[in-house]
N, C-alpha and C. Protein backbone atom coordinates (compact mmCIF):
# COMPACT_ATOMS: atom_id res chain seq x y z
N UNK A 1 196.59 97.12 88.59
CA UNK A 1 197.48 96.46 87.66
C UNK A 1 196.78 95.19 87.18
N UNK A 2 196.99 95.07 86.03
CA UNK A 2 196.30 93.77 85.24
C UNK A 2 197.10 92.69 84.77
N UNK A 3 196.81 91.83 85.40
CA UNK A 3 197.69 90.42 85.03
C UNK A 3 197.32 89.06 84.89
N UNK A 4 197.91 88.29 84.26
CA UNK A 4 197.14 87.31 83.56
C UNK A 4 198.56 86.23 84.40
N UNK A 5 197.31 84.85 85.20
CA UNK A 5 197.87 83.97 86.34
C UNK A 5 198.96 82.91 85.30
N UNK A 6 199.75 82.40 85.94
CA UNK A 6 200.35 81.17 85.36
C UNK A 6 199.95 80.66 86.36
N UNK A 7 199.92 80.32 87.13
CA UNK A 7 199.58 79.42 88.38
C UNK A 7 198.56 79.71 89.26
N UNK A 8 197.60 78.51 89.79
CA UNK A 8 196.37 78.77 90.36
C UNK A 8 197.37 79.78 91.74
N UNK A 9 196.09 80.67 92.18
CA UNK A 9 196.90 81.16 93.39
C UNK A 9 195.38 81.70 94.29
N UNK A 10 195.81 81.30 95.53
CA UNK A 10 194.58 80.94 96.53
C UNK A 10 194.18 82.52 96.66
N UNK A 11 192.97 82.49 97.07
CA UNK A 11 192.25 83.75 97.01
C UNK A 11 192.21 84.93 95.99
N UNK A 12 192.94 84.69 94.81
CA UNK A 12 193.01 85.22 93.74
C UNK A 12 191.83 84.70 92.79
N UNK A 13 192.52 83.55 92.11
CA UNK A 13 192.05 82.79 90.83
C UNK A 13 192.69 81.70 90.27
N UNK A 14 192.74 81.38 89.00
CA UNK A 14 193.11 79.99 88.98
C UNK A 14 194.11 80.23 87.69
N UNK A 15 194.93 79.61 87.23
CA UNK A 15 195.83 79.63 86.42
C UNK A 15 195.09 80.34 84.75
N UNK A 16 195.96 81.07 84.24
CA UNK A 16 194.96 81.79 82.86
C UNK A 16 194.27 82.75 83.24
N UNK A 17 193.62 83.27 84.35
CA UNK A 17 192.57 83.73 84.84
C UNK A 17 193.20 85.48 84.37
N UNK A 18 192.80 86.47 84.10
CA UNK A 18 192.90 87.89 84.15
C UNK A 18 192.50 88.34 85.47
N UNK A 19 193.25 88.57 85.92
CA UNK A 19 193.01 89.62 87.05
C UNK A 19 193.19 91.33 87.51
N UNK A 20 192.98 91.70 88.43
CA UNK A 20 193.16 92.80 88.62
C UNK A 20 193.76 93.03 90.21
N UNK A 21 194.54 93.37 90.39
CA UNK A 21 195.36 93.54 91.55
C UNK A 21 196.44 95.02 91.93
N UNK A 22 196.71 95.23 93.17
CA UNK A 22 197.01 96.18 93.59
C UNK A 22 198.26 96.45 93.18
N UNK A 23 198.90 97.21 92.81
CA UNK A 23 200.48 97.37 92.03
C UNK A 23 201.44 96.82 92.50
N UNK A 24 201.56 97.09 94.27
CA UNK A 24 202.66 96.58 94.91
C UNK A 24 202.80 94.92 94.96
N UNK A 25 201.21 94.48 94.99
CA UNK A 25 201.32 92.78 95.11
C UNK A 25 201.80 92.25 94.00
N UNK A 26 201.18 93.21 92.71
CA UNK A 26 201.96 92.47 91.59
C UNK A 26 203.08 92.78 91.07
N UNK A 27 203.94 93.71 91.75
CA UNK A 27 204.97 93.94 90.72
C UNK A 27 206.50 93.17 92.00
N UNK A 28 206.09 93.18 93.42
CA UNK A 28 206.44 92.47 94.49
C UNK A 28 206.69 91.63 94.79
N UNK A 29 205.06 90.69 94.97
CA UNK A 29 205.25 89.45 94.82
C UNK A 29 205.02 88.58 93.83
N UNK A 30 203.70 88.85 93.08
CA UNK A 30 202.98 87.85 92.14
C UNK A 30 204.27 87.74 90.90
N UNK A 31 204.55 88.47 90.11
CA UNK A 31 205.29 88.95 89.17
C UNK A 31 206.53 88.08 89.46
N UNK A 32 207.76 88.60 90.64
CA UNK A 32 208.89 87.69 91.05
C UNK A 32 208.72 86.47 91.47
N UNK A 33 207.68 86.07 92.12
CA UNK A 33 207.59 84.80 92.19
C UNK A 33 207.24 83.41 90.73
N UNK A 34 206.64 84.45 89.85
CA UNK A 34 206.46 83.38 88.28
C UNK A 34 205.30 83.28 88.66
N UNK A 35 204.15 83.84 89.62
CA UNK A 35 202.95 83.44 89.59
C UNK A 35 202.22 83.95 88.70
N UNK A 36 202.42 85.10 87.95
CA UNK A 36 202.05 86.09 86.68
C UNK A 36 202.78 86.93 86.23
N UNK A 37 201.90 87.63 84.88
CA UNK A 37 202.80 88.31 83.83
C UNK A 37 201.94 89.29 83.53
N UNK A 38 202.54 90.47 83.10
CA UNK A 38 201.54 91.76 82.91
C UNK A 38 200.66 90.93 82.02
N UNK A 39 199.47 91.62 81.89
CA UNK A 39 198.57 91.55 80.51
C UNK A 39 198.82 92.38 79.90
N UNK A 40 199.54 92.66 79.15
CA UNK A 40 199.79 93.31 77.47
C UNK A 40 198.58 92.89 77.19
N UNK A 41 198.46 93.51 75.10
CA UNK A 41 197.61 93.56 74.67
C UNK A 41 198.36 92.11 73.67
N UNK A 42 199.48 91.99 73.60
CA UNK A 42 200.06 90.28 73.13
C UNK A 42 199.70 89.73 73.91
N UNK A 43 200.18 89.68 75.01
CA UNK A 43 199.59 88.65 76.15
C UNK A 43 198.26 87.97 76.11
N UNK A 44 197.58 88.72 75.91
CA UNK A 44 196.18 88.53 75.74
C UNK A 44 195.64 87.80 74.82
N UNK A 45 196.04 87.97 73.67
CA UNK A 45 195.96 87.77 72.29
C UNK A 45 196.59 86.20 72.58
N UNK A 46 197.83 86.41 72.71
CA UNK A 46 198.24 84.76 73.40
C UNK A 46 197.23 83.69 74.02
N UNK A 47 196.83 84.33 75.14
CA UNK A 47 196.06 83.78 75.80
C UNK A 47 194.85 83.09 75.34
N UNK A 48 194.16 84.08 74.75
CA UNK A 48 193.06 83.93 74.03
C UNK A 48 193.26 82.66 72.96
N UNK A 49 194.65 82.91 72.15
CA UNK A 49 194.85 81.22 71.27
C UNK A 49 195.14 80.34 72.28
N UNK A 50 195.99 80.39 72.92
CA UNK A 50 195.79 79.08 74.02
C UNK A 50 194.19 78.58 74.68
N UNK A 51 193.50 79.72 75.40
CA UNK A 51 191.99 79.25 75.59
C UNK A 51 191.39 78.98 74.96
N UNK A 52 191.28 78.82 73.32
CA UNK A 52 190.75 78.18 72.56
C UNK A 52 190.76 77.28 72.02
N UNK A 53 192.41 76.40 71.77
CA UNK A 53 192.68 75.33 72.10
C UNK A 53 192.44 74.47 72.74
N UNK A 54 192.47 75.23 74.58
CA UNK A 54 191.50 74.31 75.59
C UNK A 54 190.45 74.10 75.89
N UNK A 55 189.89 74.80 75.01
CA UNK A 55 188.42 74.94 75.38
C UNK A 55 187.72 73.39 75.17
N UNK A 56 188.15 72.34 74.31
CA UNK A 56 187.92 70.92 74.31
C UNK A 56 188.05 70.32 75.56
N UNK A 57 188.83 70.59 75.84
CA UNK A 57 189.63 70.36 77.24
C UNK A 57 188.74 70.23 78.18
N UNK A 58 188.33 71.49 78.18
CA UNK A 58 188.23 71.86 79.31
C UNK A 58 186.61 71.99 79.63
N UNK A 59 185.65 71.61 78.30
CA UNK A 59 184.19 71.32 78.45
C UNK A 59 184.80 69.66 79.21
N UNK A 60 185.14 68.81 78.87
CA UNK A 60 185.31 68.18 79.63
C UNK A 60 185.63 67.59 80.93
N UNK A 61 186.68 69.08 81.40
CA UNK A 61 186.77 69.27 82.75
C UNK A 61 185.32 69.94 83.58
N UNK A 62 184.66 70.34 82.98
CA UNK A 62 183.68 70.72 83.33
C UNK A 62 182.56 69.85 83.81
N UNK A 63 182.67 68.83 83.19
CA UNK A 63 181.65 68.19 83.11
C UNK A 63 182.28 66.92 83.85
N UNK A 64 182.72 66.81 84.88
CA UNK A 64 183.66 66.06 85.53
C UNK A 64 183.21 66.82 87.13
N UNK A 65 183.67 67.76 87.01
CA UNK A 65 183.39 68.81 87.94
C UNK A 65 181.80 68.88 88.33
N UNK A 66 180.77 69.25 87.48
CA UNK A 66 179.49 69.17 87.40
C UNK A 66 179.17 67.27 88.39
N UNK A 67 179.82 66.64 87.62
CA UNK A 67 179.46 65.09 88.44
C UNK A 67 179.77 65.28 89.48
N UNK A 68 180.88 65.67 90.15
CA UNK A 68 181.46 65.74 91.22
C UNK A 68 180.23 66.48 92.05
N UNK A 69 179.86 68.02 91.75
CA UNK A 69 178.97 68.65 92.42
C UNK A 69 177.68 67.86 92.76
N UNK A 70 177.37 66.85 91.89
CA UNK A 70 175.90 66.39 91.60
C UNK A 70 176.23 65.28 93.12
N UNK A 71 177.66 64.89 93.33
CA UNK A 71 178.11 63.81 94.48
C UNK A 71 177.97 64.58 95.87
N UNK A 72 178.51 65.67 95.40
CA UNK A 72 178.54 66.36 96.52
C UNK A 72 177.27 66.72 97.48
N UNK A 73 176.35 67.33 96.72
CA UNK A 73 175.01 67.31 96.76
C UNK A 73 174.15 66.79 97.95
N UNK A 74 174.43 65.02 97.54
CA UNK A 74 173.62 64.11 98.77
C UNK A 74 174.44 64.34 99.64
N UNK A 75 175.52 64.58 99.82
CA UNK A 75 175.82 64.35 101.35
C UNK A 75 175.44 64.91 102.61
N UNK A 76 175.63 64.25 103.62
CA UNK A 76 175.25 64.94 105.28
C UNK A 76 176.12 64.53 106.28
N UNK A 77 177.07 65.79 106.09
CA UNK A 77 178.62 65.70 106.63
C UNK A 77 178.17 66.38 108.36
N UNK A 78 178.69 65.58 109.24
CA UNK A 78 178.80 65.81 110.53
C UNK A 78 180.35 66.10 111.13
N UNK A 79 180.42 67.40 111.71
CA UNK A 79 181.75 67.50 112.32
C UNK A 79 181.77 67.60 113.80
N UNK A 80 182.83 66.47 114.60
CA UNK A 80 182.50 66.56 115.89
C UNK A 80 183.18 67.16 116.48
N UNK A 81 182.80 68.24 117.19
CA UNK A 81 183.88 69.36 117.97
C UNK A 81 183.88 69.88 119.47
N UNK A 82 184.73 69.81 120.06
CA UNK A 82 184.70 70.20 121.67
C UNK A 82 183.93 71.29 121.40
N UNK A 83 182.92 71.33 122.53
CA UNK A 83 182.61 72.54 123.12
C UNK A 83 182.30 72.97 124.42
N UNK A 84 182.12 74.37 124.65
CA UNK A 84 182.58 74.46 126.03
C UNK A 84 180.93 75.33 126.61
N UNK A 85 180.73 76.17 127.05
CA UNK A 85 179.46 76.49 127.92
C UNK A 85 178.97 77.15 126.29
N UNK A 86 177.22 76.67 126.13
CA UNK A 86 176.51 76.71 125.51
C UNK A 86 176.78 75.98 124.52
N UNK A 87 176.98 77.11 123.16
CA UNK A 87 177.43 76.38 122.06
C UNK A 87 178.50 76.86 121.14
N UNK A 88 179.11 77.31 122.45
CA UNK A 88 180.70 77.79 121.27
C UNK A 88 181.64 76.62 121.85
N UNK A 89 182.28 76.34 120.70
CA UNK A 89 183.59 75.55 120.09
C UNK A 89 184.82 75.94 120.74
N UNK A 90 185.41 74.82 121.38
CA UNK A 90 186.73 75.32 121.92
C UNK A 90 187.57 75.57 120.47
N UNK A 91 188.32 76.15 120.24
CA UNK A 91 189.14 76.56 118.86
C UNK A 91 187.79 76.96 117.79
N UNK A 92 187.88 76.17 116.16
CA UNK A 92 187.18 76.79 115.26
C UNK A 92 187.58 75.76 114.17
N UNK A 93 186.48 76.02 113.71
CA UNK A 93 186.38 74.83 112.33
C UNK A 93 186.55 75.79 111.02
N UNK A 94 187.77 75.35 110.15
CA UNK A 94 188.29 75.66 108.99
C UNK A 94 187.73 75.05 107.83
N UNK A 95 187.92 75.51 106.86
CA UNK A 95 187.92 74.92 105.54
C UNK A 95 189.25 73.27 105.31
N UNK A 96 190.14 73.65 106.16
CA UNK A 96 190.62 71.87 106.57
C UNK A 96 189.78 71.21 106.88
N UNK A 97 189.16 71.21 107.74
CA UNK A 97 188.41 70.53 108.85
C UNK A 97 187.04 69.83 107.87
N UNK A 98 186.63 70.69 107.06
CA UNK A 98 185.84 70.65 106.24
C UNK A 98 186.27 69.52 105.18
N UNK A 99 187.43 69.67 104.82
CA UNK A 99 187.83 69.16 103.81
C UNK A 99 188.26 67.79 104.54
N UNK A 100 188.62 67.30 105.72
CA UNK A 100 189.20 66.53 105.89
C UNK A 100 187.82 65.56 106.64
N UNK A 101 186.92 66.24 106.74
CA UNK A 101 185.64 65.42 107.01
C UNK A 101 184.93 64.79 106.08
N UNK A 102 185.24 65.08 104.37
CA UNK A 102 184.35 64.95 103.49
C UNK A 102 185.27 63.33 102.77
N UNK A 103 186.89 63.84 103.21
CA UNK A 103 187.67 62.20 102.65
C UNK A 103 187.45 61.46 103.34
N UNK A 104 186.98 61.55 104.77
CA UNK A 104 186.49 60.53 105.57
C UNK A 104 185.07 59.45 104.93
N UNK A 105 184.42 60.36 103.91
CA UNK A 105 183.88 60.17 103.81
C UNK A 105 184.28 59.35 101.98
N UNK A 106 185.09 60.04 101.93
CA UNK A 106 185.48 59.13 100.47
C UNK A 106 185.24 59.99 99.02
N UNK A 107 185.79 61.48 99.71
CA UNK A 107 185.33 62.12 98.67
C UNK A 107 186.47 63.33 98.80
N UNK A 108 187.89 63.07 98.09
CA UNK A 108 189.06 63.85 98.08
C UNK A 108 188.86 65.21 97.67
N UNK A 109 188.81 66.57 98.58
CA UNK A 109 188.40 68.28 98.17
C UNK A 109 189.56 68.41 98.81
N UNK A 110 190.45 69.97 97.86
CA UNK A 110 191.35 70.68 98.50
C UNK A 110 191.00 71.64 99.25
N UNK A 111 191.41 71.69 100.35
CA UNK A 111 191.29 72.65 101.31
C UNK A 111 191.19 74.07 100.90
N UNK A 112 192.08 74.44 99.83
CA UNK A 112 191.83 75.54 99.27
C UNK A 112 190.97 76.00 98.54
N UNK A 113 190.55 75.37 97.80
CA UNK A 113 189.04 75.45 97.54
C UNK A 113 188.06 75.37 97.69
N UNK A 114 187.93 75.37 99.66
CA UNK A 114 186.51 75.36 100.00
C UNK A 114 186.85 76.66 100.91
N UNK A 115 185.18 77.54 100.81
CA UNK A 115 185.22 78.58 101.64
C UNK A 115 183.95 78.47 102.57
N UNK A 116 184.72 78.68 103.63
CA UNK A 116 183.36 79.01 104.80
C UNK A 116 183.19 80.06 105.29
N UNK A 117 181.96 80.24 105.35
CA UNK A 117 181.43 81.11 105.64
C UNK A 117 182.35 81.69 107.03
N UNK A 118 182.49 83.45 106.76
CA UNK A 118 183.51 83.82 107.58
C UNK A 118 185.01 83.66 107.66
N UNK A 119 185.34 82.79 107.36
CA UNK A 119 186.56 81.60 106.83
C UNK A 119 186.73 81.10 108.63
N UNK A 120 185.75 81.04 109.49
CA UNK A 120 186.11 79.73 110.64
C UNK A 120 184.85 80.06 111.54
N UNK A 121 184.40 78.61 111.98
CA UNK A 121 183.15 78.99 112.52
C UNK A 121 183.73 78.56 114.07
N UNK A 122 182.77 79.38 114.90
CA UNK A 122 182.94 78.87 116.16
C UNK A 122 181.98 78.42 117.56
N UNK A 123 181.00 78.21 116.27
CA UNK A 123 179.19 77.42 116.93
C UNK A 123 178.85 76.10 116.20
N UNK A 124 178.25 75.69 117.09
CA UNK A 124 177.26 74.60 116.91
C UNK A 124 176.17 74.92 115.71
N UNK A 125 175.89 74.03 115.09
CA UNK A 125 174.77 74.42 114.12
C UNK A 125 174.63 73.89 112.98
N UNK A 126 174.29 74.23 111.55
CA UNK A 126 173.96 73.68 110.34
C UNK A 126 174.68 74.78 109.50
N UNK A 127 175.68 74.80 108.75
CA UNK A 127 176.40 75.78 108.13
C UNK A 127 176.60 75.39 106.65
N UNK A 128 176.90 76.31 105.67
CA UNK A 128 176.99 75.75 104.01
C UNK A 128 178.46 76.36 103.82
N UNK A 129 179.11 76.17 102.95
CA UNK A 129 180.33 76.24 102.22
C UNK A 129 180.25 76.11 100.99
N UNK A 130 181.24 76.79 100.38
CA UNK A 130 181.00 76.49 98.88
C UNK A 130 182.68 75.67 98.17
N UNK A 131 182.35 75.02 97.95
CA UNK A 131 183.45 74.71 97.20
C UNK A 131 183.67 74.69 95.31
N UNK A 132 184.84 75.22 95.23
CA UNK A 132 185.13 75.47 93.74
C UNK A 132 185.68 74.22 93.03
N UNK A 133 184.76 73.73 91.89
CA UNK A 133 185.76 72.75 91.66
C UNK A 133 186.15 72.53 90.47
N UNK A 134 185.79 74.32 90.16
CA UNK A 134 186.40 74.13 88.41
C UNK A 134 185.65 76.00 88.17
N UNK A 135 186.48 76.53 87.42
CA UNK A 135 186.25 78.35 87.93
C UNK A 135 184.58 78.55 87.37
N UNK A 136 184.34 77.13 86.38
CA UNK A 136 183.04 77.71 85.63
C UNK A 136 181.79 76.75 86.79
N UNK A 137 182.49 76.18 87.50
CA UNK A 137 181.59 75.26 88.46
C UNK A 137 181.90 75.17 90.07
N UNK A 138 180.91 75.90 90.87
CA UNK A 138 181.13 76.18 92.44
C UNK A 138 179.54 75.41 93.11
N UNK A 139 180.25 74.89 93.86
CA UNK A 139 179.56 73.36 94.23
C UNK A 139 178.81 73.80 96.16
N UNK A 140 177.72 74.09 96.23
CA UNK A 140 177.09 74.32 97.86
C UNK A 140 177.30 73.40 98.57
N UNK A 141 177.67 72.98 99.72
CA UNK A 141 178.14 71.81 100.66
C UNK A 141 177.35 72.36 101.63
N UNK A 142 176.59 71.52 102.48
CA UNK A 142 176.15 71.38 104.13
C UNK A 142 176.76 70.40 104.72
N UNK A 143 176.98 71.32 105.85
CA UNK A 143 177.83 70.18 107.37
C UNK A 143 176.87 71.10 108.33
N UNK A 144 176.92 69.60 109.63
CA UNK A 144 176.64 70.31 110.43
C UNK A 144 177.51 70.11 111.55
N UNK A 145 177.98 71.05 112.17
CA UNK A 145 178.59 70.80 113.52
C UNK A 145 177.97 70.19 115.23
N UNK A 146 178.78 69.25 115.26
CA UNK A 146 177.99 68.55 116.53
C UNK A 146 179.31 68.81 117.53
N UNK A 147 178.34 68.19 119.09
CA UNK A 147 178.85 68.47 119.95
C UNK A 147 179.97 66.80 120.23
N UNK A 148 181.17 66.89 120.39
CA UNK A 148 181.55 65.60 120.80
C UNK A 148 181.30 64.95 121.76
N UNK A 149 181.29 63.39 121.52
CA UNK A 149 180.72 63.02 122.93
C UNK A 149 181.87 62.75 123.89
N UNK A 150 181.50 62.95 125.18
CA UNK A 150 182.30 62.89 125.95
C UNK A 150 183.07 61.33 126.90
């Protein structure tokens, strides 16, 4: 089933976006909830005048996003985490964890828009993530996970 987003929606896509999805999710949930609308061949056509409108817009969101990535870049994010014999992690480090290490640092990312590898790690080590921070711009992040001190 083909449907076009009103609202960003996590692990999907981002608001406007065309998608393609399984019948029951969209006619179930996505659809009753107002998160989307079939794609007709109006729909589309709609769409298409609205994305062209934004398209001013939205080179500028782009290029906002691009700075952001270029910030992102230098950093060398350390996360400190229990661990227990060798080098596994008591629990597991999320894309929160991620995100909430980087405002520490002075640099506000939604949780939902960062993916890690696996979606949770549970070692010691040097790991990358990617974060989205605009659908035409996805930004590489390194952290590394350390051991806390005791």
């Amino acid at each position: 089933m083909e449907l076009i987003l009103k609202r960003d929606v996590e692990n999907l896509g981002f608001a406007d976006d065309v998608v393609e999805v399984k019948n029951g999710y969209g006619r179930n949930y996505l659809i009753p909830q107002g998160f989307a609308v079939l794609a007709t061949p109006s729909a589309k056509k709609v769409l298409s005048e609205t994305l062209k409108q934004r398209a001013f817009k939205e080179k500028k969101q782009i290029e906002d996003a691009e700075k952001v990535a270029k910030k992102l870049d230098g950093f060398d994010i350390k996360i400190s985490a229990k661990v227990g014999s060798g080098d596994k992690l008591f629990g597991s480090i999320s894309n929160a964890d991620v995100a909430e290490a980087f405002a520490k640092n002075g640099v506000e990312l939604e949780k939902k828009f960062i993916t890690v590898p696996g979606g949770t790690i549970k070692r010691l080590g040097q790991y990358e993530a990617s974060v989205r921070l605009h659908r035409a711009v996805i930004a590489p992040v390194s952290f590394e996970i350390v051991a806390q001190a005791k």
